[in-house]
C-alpha atoms as a PDB file:
ATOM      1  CA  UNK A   1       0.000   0.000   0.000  1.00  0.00           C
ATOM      2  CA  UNK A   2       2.621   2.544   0.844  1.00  0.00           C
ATOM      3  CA  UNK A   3       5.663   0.867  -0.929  1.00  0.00           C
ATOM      4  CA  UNK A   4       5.050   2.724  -4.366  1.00  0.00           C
ATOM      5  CA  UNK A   5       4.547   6.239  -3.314  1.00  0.00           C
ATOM      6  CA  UNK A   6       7.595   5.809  -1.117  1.00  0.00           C
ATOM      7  CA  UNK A   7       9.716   4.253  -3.532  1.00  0.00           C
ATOM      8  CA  UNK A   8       8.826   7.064  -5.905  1.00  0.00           C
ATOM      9  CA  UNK A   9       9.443   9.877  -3.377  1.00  0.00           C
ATOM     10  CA  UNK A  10      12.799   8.808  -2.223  1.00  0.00           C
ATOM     11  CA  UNK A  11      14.011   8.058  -5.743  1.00  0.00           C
ATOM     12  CA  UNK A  12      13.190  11.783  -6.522  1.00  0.00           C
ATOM     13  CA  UNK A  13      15.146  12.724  -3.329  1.00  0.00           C
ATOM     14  CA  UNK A  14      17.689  10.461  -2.872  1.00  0.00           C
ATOM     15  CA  UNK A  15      18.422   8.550  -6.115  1.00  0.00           C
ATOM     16  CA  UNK A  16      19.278   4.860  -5.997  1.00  0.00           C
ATOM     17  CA  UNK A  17      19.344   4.716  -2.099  1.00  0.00           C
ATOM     18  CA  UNK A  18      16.038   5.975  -2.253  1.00  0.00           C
ATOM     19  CA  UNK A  19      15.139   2.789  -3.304  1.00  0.00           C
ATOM     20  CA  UNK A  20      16.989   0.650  -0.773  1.00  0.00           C
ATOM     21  CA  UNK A  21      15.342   2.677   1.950  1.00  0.00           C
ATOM     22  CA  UNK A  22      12.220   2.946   0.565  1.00  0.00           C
ATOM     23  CA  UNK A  23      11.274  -0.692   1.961  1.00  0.00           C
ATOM     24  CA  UNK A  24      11.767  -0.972   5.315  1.00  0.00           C
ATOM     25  CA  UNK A  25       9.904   3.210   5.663  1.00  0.00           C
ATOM     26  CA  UNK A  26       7.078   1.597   3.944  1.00  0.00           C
ATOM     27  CA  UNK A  27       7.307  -1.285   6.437  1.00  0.00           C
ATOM     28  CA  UNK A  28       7.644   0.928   8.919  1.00  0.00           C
ATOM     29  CA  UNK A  29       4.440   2.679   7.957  1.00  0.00           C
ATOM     30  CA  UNK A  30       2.565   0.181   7.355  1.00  0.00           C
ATOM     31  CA  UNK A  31       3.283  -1.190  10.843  1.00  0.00           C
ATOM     32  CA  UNK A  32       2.420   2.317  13.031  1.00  0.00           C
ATOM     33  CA  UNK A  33      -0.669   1.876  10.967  1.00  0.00           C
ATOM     34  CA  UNK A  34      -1.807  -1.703  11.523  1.00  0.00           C
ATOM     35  CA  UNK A  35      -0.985  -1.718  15.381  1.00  0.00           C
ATOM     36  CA  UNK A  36      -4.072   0.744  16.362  1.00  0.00           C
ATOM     37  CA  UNK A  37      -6.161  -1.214  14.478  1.00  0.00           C
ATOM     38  CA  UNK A  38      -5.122  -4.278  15.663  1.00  0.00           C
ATOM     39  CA  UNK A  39      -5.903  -3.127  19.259  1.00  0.00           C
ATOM     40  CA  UNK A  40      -9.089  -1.867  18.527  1.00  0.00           C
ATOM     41  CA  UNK A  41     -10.381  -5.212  16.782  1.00  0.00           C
ATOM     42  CA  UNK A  42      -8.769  -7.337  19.997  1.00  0.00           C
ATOM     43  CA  UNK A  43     -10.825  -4.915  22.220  1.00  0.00           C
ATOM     44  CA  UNK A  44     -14.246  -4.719  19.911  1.00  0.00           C
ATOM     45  CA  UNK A  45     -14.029  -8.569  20.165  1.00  0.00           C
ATOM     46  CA  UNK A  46     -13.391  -8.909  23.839  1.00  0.00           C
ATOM     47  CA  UNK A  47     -16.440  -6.382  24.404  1.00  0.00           C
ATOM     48  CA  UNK A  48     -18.347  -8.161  22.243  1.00  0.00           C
ATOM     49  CA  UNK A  49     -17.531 -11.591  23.636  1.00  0.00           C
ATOM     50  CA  UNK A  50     -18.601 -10.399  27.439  1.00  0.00           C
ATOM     51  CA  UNK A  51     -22.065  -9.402  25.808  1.00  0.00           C
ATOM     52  CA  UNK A  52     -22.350 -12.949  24.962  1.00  0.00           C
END
């Protein structure tokens, strides 16, 4: 999801090592985003588990 945009955005900036970094920032990205969610679905289901 992020990988392109970055890749393209750090080739512009920093060449070729623009896209040797551009990998693990898009990892890291993509993991800031996913852990939020992740604890709101592990909390939506325990809620929704004690209504049960």
């Amino acid at each position: 999801m992020f990988l392109i945009p970055v890749v393209m955005i750090f080739t512009k900036l920093l060449a070729l090592n623009g896209a040797i970094y551009a990998q693990p920032v898009a990892d890291i990205i993509s993991t800031l985003i996913t852990i939020p969610l992740a604890i709101k679905v592990k909390n939506d289901l325990k809620y929704s588990l004690k209504l049960n």
